[in-house]
N, C-alpha and C. Protein backbone atom coordinates (compact mmCIF):
# COMPACT_ATOMS: atom_id res chain seq x y z
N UNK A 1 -110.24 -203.01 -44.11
CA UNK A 1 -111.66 -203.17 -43.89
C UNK A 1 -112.11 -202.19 -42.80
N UNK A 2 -113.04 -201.49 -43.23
CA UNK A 2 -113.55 -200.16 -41.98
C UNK A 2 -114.25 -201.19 -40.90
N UNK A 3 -114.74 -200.77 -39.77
CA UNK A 3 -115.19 -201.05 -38.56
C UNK A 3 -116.55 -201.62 -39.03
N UNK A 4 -117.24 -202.26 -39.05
CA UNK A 4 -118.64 -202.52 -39.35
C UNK A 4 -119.64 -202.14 -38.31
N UNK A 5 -119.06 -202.07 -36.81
CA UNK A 5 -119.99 -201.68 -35.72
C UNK A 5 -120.47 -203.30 -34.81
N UNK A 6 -120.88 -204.06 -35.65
CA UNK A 6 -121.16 -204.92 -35.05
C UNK A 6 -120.21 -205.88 -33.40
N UNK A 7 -121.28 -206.15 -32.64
CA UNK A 7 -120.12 -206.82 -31.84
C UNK A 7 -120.29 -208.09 -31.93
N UNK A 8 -119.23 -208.72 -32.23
CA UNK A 8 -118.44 -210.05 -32.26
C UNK A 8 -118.47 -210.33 -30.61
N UNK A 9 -118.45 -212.01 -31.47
CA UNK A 9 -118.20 -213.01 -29.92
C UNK A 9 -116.52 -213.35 -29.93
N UNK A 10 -116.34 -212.95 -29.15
CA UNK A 10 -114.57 -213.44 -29.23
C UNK A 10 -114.53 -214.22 -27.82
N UNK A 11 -113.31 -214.97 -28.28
CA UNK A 11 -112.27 -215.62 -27.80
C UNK A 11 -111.22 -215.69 -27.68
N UNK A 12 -110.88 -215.72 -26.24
CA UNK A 12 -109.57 -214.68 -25.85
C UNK A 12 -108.18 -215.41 -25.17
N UNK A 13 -107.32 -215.72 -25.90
CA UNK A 13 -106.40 -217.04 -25.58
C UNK A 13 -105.26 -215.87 -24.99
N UNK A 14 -105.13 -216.49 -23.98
CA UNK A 14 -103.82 -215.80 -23.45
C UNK A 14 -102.89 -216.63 -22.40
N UNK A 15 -102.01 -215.86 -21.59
CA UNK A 15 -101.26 -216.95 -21.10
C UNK A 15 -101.60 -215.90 -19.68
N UNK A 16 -101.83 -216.62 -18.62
CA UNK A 16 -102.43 -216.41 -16.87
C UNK A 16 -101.28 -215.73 -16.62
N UNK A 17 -100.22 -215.53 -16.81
CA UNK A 17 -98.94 -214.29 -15.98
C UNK A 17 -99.42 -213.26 -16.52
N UNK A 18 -100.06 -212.91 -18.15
CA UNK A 18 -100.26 -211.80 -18.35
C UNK A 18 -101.82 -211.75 -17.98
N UNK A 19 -102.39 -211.94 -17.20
CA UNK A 19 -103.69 -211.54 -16.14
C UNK A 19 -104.31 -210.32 -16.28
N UNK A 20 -103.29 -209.32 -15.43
CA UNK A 20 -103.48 -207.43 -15.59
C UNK A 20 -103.83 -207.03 -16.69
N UNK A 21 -102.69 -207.51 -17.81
CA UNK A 21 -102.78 -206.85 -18.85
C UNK A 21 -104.24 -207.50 -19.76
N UNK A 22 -104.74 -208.84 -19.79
CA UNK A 22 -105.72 -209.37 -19.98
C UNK A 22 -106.95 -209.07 -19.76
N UNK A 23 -106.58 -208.50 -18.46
CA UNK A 23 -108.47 -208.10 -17.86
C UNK A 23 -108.12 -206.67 -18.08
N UNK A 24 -107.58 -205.94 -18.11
CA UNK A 24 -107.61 -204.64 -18.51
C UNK A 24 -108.40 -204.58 -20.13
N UNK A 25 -107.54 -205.24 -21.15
CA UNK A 25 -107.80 -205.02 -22.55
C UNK A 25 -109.65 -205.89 -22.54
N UNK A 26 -109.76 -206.69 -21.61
CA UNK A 26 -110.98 -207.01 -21.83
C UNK A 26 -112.12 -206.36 -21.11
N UNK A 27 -111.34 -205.58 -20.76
CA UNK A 27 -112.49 -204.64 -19.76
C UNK A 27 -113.07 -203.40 -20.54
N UNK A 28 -111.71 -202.97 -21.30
CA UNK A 28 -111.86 -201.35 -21.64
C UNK A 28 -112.52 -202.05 -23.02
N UNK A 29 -112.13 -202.75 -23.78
CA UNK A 29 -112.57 -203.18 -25.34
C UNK A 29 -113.67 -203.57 -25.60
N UNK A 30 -114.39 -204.59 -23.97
CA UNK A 30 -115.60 -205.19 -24.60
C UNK A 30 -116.93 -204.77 -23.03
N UNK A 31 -116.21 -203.73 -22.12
CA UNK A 31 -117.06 -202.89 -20.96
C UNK A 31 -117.15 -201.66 -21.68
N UNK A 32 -116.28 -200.83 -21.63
CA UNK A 32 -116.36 -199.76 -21.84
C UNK A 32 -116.25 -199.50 -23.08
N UNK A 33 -115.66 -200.11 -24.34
CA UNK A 33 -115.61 -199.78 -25.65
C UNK A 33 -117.18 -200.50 -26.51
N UNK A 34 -117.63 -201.43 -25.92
CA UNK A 34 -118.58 -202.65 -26.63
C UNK A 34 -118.28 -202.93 -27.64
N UNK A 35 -116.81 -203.46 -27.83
CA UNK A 35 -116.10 -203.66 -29.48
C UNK A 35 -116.59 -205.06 -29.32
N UNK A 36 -116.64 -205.68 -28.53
CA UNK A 36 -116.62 -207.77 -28.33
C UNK A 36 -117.47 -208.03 -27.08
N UNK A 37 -117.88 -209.14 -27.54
CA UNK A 37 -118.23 -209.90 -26.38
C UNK A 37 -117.10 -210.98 -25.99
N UNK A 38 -116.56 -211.11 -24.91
CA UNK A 38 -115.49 -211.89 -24.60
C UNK A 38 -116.36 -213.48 -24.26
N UNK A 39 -115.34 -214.48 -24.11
CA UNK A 39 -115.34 -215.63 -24.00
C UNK A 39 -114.03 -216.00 -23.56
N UNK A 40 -113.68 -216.20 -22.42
CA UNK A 40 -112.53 -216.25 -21.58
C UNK A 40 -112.11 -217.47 -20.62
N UNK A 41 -111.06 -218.24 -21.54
CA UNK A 41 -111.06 -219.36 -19.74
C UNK A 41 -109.97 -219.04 -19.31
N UNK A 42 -109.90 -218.94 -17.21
CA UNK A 42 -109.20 -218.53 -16.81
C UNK A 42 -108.61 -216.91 -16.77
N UNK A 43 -109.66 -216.13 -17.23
CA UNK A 43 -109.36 -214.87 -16.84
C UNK A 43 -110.32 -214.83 -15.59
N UNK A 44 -111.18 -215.12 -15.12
CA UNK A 44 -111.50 -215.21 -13.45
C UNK A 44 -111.65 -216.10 -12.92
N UNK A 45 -111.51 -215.26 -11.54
CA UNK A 45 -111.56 -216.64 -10.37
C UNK A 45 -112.44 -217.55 -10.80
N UNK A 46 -113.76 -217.62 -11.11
CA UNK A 46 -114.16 -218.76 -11.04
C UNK A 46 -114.45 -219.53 -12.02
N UNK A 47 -113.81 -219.02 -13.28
CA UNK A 47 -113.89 -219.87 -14.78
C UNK A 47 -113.95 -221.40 -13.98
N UNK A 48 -113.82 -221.90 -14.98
CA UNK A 48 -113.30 -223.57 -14.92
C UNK A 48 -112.29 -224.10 -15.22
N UNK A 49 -111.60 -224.45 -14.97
CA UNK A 49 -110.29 -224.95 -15.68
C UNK A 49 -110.11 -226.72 -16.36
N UNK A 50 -109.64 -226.99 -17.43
CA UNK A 50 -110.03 -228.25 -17.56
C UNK A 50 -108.88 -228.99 -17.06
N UNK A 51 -109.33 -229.87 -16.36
CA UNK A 51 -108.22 -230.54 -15.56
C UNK A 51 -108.13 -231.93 -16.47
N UNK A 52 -107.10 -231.91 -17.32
CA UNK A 52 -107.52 -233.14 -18.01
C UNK A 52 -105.66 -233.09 -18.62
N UNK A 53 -105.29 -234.56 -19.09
CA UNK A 53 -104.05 -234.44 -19.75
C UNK A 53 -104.32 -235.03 -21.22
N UNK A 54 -105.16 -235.23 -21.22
CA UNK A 54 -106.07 -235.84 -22.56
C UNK A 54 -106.23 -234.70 -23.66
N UNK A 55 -105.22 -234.69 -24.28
CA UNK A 55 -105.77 -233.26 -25.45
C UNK A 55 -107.03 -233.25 -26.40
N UNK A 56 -107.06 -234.21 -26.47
CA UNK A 56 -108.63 -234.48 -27.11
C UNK A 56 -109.72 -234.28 -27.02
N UNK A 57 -109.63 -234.48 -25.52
CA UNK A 57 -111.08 -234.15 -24.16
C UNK A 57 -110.81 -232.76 -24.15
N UNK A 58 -109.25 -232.06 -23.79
CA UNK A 58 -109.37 -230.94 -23.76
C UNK A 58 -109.60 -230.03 -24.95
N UNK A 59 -109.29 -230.24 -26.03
CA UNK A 59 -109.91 -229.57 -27.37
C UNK A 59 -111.05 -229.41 -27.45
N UNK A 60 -112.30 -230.97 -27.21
CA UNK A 60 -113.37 -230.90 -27.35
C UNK A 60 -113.75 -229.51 -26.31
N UNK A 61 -113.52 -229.84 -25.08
CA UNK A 61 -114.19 -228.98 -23.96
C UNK A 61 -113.95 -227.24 -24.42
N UNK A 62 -112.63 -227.04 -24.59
CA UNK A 62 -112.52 -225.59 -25.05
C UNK A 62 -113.69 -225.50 -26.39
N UNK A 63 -113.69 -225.91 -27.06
CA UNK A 63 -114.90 -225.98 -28.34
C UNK A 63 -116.01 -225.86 -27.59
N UNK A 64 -116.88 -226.82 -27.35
CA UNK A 64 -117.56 -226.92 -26.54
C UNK A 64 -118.56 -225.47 -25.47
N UNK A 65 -117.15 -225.40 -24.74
CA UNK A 65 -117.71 -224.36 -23.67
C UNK A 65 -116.99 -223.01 -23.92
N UNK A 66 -116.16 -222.89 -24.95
CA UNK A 66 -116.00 -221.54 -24.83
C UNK A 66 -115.96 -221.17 -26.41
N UNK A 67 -114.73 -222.06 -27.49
CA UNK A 67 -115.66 -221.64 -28.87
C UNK A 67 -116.81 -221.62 -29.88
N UNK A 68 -117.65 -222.88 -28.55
CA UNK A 68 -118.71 -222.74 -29.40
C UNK A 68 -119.62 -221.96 -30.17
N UNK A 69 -119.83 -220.65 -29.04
CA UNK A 69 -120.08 -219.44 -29.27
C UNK A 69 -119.61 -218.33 -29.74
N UNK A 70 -118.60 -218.40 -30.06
CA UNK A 70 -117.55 -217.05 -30.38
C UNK A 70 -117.49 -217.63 -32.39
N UNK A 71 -117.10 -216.34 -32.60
CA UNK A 71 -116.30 -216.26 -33.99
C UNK A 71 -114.81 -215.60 -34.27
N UNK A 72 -113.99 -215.17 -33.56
CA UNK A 72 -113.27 -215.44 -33.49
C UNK A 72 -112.53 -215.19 -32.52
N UNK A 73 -111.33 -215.39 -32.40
CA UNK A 73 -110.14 -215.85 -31.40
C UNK A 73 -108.85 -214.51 -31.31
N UNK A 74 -109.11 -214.24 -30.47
CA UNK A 74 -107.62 -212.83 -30.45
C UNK A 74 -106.67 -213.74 -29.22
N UNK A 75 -105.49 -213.84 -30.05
CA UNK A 75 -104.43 -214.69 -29.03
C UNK A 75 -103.87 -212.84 -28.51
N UNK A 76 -103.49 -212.52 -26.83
CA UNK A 76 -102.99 -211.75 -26.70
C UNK A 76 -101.18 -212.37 -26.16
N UNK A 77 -100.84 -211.73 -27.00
CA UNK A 77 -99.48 -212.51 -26.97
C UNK A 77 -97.81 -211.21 -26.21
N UNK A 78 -98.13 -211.80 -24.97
CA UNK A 78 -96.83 -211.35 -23.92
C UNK A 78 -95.48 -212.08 -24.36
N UNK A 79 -94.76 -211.97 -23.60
CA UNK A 79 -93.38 -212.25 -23.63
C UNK A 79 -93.29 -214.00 -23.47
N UNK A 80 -94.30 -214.18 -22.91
CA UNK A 80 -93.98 -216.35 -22.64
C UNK A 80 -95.12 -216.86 -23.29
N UNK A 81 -96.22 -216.00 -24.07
CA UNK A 81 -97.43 -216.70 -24.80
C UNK A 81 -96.93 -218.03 -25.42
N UNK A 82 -96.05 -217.75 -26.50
CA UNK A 82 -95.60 -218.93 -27.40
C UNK A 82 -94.95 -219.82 -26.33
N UNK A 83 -94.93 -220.44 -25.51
CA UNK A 83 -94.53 -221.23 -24.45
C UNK A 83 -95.53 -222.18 -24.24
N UNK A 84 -96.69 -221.48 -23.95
CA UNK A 84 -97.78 -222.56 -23.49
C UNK A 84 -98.91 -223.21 -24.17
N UNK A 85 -98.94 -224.33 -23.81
CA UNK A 85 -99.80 -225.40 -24.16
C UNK A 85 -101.19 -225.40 -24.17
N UNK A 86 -101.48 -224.51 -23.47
CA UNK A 86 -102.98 -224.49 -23.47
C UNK A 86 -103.22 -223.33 -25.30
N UNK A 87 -102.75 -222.53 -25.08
CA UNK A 87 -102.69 -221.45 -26.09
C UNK A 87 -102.62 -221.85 -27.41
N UNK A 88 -101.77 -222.82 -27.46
CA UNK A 88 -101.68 -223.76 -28.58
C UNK A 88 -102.88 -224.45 -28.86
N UNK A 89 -103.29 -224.81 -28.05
CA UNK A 89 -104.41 -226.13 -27.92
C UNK A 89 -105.71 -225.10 -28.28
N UNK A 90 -105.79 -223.98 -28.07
CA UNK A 90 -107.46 -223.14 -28.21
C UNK A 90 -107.16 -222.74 -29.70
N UNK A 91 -105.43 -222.31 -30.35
CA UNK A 91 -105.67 -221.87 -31.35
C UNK A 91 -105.79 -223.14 -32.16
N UNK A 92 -105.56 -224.29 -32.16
CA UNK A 92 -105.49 -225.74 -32.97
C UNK A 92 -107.08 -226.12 -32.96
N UNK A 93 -107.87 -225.64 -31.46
CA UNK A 93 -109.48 -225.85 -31.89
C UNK A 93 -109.89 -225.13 -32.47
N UNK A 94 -109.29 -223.45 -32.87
CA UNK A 94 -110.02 -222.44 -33.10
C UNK A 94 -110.27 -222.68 -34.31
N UNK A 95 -109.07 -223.38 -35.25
CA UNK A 95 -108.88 -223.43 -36.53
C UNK A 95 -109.16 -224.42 -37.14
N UNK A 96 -109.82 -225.97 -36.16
CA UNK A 96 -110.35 -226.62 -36.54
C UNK A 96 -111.71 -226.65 -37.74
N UNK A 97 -111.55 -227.39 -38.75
CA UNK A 97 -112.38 -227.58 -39.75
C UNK A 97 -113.34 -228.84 -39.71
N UNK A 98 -114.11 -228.88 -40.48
CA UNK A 98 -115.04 -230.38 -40.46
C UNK A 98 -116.40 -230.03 -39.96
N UNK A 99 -117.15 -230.02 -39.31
CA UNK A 99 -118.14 -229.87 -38.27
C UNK A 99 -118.62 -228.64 -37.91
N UNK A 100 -116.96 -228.33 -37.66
CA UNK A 100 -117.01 -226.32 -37.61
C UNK A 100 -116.74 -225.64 -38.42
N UNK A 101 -117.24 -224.36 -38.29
CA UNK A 101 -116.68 -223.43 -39.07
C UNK A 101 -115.41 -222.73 -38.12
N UNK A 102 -114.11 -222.76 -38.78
CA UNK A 102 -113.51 -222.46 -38.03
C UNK A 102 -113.55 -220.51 -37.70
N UNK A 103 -112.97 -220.80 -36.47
CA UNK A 103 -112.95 -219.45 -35.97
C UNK A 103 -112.20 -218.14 -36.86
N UNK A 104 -112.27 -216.90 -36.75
CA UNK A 104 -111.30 -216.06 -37.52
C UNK A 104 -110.17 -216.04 -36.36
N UNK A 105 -108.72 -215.99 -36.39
CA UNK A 105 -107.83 -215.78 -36.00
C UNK A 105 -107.22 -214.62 -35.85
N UNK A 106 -106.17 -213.99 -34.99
CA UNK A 106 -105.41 -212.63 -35.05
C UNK A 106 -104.75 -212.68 -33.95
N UNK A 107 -103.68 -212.12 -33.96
CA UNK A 107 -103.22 -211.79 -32.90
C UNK A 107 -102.98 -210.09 -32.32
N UNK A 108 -102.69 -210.01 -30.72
CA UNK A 108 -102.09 -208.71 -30.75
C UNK A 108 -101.56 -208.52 -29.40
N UNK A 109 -100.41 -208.00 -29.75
CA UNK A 109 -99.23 -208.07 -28.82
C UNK A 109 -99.36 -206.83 -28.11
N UNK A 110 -99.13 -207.61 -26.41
CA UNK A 110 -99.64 -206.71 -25.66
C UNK A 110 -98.48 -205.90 -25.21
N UNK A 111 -99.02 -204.27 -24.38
CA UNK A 111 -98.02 -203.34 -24.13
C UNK A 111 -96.90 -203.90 -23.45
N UNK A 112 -96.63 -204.99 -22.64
CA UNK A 112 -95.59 -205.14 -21.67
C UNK A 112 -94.46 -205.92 -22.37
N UNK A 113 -94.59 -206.21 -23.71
CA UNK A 113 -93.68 -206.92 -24.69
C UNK A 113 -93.01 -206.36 -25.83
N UNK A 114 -93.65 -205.10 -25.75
CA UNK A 114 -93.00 -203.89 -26.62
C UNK A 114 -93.21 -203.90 -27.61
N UNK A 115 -92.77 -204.03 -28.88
CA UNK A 115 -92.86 -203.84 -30.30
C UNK A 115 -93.34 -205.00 -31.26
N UNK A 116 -92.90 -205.96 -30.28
CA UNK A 116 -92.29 -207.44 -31.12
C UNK A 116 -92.39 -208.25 -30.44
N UNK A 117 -92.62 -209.77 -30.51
CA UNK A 117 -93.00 -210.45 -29.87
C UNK A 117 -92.55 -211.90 -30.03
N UNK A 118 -92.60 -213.45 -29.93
CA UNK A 118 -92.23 -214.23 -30.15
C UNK A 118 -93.87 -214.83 -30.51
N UNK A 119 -94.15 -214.98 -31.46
CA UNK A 119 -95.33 -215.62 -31.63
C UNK A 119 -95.62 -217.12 -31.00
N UNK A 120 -97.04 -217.79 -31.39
CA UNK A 120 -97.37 -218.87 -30.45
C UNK A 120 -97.34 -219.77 -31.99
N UNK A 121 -96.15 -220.91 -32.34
CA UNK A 121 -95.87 -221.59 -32.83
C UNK A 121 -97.18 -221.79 -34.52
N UNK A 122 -98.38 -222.32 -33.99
CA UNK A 122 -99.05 -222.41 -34.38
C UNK A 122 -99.77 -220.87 -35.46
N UNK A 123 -99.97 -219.99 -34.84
CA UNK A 123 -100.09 -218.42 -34.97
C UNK A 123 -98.98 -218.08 -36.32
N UNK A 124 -98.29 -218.05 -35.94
CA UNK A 124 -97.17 -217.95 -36.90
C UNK A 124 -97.13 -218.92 -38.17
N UNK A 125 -97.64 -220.23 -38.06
CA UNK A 125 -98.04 -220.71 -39.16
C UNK A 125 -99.07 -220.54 -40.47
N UNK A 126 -100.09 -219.29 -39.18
CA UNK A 126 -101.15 -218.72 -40.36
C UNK A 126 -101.04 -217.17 -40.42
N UNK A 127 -99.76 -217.07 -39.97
CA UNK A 127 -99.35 -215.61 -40.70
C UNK A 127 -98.55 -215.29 -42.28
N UNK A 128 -98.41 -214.28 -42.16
CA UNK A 128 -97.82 -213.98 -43.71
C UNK A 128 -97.17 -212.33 -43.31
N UNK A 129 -95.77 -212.25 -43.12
CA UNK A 129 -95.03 -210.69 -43.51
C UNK A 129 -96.03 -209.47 -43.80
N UNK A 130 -97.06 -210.01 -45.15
CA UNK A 130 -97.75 -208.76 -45.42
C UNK A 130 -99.21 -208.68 -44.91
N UNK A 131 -99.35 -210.14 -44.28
CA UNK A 131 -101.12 -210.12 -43.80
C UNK A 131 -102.20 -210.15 -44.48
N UNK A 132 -101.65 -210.07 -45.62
CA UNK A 132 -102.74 -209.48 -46.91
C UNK A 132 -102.91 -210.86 -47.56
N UNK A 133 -102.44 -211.86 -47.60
CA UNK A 133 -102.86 -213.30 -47.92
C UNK A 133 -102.43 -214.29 -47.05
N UNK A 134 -102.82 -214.10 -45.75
CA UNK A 134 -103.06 -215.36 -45.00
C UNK A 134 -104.05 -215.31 -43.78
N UNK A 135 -104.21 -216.38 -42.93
CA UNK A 135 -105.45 -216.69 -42.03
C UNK A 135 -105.12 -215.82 -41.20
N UNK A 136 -104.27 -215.65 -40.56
CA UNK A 136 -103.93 -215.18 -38.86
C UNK A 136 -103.18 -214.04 -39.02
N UNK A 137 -102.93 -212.50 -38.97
CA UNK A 137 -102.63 -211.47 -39.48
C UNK A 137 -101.93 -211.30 -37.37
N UNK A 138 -100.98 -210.60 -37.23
CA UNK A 138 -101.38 -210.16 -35.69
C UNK A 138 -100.85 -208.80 -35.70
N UNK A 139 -100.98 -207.70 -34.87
CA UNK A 139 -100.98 -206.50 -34.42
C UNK A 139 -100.18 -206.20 -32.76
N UNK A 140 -100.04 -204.69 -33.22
CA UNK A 140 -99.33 -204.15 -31.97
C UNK A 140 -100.73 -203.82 -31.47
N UNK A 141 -100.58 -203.00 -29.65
CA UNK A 141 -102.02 -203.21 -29.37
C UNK A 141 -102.93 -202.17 -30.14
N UNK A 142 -104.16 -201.96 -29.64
CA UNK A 142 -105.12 -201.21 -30.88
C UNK A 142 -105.11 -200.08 -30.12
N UNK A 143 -105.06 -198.93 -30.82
CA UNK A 143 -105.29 -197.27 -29.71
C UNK A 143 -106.63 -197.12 -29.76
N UNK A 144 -107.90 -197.63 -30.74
CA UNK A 144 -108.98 -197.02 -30.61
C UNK A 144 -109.83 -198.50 -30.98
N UNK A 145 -111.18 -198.30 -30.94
CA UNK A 145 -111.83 -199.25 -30.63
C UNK A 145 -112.39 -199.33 -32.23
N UNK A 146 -112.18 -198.52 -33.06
CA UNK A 146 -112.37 -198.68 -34.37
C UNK A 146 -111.36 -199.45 -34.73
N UNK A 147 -110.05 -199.15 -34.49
CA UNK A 147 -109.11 -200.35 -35.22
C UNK A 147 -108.96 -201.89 -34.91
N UNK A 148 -109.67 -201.52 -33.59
CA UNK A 148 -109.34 -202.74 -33.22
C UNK A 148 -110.85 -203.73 -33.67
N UNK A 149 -112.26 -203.04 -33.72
CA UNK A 149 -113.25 -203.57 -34.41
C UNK A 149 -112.76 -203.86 -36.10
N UNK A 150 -112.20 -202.99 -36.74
CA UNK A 150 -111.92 -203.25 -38.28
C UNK A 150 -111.08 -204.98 -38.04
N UNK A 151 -110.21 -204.66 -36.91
CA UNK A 151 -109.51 -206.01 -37.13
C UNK A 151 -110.03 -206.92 -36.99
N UNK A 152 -111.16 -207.24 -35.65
CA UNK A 152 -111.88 -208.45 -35.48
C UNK A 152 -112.91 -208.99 -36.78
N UNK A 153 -113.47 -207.47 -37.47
CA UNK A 153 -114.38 -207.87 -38.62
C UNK A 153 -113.64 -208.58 -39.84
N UNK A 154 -112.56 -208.38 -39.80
CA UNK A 154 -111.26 -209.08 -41.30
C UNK A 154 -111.17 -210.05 -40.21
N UNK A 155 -110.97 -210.25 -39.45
CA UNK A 155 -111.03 -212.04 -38.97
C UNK A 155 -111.96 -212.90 -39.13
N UNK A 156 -113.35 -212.21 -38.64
CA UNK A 156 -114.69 -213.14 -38.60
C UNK A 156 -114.84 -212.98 -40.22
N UNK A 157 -114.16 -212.27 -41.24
CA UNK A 157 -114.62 -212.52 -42.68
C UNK A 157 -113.76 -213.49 -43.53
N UNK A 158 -112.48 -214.04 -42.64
CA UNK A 158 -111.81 -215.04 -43.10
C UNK A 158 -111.71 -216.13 -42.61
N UNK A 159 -113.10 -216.31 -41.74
CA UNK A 159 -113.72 -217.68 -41.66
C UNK A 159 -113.99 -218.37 -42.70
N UNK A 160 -114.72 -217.33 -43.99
CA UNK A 160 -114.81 -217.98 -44.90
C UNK A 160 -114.08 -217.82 -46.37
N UNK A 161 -113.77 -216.22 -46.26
CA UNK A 161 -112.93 -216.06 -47.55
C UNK A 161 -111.58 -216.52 -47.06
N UNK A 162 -111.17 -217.21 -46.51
CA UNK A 162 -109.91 -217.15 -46.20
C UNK A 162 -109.44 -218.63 -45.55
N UNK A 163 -110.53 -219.57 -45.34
CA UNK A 163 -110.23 -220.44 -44.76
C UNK A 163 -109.45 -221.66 -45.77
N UNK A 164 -109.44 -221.84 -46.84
CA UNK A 164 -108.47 -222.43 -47.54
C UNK A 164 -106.85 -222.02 -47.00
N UNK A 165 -106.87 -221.39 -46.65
CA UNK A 165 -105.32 -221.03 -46.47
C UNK A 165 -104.71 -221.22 -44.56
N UNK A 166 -105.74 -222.03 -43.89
CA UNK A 166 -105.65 -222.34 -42.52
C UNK A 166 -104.45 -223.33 -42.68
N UNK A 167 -103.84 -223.73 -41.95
CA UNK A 167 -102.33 -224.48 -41.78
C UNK A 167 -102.33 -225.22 -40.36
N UNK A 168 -102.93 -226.10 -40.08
CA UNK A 168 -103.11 -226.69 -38.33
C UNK A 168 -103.24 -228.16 -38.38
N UNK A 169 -101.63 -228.68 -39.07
CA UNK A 169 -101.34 -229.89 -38.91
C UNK A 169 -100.47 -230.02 -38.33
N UNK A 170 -100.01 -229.12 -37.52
CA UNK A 170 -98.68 -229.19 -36.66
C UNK A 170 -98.98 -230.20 -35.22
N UNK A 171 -98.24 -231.21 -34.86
CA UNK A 171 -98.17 -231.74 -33.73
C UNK A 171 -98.91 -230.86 -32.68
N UNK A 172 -100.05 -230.89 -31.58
CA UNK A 172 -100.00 -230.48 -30.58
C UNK A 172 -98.90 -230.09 -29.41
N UNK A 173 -98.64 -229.38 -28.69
CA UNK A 173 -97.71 -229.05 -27.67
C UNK A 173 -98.14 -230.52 -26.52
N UNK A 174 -97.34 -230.59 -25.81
CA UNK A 174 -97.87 -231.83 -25.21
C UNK A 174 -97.07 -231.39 -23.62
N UNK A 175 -96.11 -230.01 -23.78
CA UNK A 175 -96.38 -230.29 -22.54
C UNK A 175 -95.90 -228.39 -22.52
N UNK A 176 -95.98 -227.64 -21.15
CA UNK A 176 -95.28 -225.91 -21.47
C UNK A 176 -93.90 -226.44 -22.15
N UNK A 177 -93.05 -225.24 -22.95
CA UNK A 177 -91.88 -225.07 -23.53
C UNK A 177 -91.12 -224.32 -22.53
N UNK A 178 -90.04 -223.94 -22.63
CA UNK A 178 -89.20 -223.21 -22.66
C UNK A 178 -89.54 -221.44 -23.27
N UNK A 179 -89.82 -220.89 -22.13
CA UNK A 179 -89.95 -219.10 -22.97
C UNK A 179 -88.83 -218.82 -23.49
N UNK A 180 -88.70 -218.43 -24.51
CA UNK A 180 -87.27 -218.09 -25.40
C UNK A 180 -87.45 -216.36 -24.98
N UNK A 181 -87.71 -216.19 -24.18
CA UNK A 181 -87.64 -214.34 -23.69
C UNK A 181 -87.22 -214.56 -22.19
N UNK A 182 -88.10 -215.18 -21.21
CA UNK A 182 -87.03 -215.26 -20.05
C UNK A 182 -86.39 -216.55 -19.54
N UNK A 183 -86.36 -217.72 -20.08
CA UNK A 183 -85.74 -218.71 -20.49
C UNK A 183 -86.26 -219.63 -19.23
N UNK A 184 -87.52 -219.26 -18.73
CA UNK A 184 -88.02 -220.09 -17.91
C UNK A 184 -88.93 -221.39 -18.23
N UNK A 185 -89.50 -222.51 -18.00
CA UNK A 185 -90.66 -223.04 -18.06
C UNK A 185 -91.65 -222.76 -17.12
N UNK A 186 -92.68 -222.40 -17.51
CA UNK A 186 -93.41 -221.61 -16.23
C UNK A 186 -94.52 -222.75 -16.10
């Protein structure tokens, strides 16, 4: 799918160690490139954080206050992404159906993780080897702001051509995992 130009509202799930690399890609992509409008919790100091152990409350609230507005969701996925619970929890609202239209999905793996990555449990459930028939497609990072717009526009267009094939009956995470890259719980 070529670039359409338009800018998208995104939503930007990541995991807080990769910070640098976070506010960088959201700086140059949606400051200086105007590929997105971001929607970010916890990429600055003074977001909000939801202090809650209630996944329910916390699903609603991420919906709520940060996907309400966006169409879709770029998980940036480091070396401990698939670890955490929150990440899980934005892509399980993102993909929520009923009420919403769910979000478009994607991922893209950032420079400090190299080639390859350990995906975020959920993510990996709406992928597919060839990308070409399923919800959640993910990428190495983007070199230009055209590829990386073509990608967000095949996401926000499989909100609807594509949403039969969403997969988000998996148990919630209920608490961080184990990083299977540096074998910490962070």
């Amino acid at each position: 799918m070529a670039y359409t130009g338009i800018k998208r509202r995104v939503f930007i799930s990541h995991y807080g160690g990769d910070r640098q690399e976070v506010d960088q890609f959201i700086y140059h992509f949606s400051t200086v490139e105007k590929v997105f409008t971001p929607y970010v919790l916890g990429a600055n100091n003074n977001d909000e954080f939801i202090n809650s152990t209630n996944p329910s409350y916390v699903m609603g609230r991420i919906r709520e206050k940060y996907l309400q507005n966006s169409t879709v969701t770029i998980v940036l996925i480091g070396n401990c992404t698939h670890s955490r619970r929150y990440v899980d929890w934005e892509i399980k609202s993102s993909l929520t159906q009923g009420t919403y239209t769910p979000n478009g999905l994607m991922g893209i793996i950032l420079p400090s993780a190299g080639n390859s990555a350990e995906l975020p449990q959920r993510l990996f459930d709406n992928w597919e080897q060839n990308s070409t028939n399923c919800y959640a497609p993910f990428w190495g990072y983007p070199q230009n702001s055209n590829t990386l717009g073509s990608w967000i526009d095949d996401a926000h267009s499989s909100r609807t051509a594509r949403s039969h094939l969403i997969k988000n009956s998996r148990e919630m995470m209920r608490y961080n995992q184990r990083c299977k890259i540096c074998r910490l719980t962070h």
